[in-house]
Protein backbone atom coordinates (compact mmCIF):
# COMPACT_ATOMS: atom_id res chain seq x y z
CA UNK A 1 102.23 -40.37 -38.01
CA UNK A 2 102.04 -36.81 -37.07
CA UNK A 3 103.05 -34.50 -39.48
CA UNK A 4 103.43 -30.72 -40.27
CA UNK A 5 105.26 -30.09 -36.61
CA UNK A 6 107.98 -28.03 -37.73
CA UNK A 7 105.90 -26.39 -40.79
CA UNK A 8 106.00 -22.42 -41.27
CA UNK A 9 102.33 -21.64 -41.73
CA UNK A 10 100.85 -17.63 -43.28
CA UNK A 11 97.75 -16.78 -41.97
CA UNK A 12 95.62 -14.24 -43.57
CA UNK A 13 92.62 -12.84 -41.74
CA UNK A 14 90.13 -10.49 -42.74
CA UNK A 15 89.75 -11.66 -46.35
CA UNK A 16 86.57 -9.78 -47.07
CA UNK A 17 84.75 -12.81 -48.18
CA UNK A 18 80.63 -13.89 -47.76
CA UNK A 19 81.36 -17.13 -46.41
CA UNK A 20 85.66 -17.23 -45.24
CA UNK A 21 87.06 -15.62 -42.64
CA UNK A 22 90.16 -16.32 -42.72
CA UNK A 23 92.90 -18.71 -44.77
CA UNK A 24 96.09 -20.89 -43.38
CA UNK A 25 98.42 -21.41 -45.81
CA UNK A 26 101.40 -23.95 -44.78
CA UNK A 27 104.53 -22.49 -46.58
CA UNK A 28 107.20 -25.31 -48.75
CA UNK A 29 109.99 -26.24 -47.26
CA UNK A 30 112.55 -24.60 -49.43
CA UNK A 31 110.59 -21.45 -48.88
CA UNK A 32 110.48 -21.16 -45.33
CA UNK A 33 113.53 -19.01 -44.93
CA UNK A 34 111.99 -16.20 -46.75
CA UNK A 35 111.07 -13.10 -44.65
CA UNK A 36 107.54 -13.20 -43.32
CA UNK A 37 106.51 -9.53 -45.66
CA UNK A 38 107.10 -11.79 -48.77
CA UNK A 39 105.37 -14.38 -47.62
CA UNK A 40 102.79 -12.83 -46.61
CA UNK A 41 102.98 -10.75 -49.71
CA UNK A 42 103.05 -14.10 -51.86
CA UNK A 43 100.03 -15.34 -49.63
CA UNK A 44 97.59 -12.48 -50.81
CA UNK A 45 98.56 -12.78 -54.38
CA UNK A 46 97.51 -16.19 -54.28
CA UNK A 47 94.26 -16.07 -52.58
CA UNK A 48 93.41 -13.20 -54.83
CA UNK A 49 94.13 -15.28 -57.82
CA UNK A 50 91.67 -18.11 -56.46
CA UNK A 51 88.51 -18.53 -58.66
CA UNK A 52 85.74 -21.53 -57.84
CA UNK A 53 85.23 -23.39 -60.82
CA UNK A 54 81.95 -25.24 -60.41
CA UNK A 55 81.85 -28.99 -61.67
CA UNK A 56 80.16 -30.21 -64.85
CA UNK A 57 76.65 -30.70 -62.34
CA UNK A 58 76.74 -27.12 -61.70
CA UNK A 59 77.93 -26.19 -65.57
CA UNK A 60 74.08 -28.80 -66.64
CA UNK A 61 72.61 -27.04 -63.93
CA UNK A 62 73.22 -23.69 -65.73
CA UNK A 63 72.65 -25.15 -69.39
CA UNK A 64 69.69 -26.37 -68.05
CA UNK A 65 68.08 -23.10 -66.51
CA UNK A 66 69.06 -21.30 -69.47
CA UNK A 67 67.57 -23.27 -71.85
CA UNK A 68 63.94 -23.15 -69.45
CA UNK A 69 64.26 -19.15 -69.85
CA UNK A 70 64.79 -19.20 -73.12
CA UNK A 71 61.90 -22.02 -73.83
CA UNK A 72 59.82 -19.57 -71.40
CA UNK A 73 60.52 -16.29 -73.51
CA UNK A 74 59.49 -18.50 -76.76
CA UNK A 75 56.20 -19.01 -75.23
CA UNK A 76 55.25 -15.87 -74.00
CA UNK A 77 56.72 -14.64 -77.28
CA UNK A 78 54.01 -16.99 -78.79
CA UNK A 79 51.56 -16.47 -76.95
CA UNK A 80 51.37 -12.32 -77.57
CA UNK A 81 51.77 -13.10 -81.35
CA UNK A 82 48.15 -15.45 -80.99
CA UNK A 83 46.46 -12.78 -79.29
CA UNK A 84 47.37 -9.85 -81.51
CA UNK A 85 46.84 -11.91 -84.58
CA UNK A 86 43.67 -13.60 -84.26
């Protein structure tokens, strides 16, 4: 099956991004008879609102290099306190 032949599609280029150049949305069918400034318009607003939200192995991977700075700190922390206390 072959589909999205007839779709209205916004592309926005230059979206000042490290790794995107560029995003195709494909517009709903009872929007397609808008004019192409709101769309466009509607488009941006969108993509600015994007945010990545990182899944719970990259939320453990965060816990987890927190907790080694903060174990870290503790022992150098420590390890001052020994020497200036003999």
């Amino acid at each position: 099956m072959v589909r999205g032949v007839n779709k209205r599609v916004v592309e926005v280029v230059n979206l000042d991004h490290e790794y995107f150049e560029r995003a195709i949305l494909f517009v709903r069918e009872p929007q397609q008879d808008r004019e192409e400034p709101l769309l466009r318009q509607e488009a941006g607003r969108y993509l600015r609102g994007l945010r990545y939200h990182p899944g719970k192995k990259g939320l453990l991977l965060r816990w987890g290099l927190l907790c080694c700075q903060l174990a870290g700190a503790a022992a150098v922390g420590a390890g001052l306190m020994a020497l200036l206390h003999p």
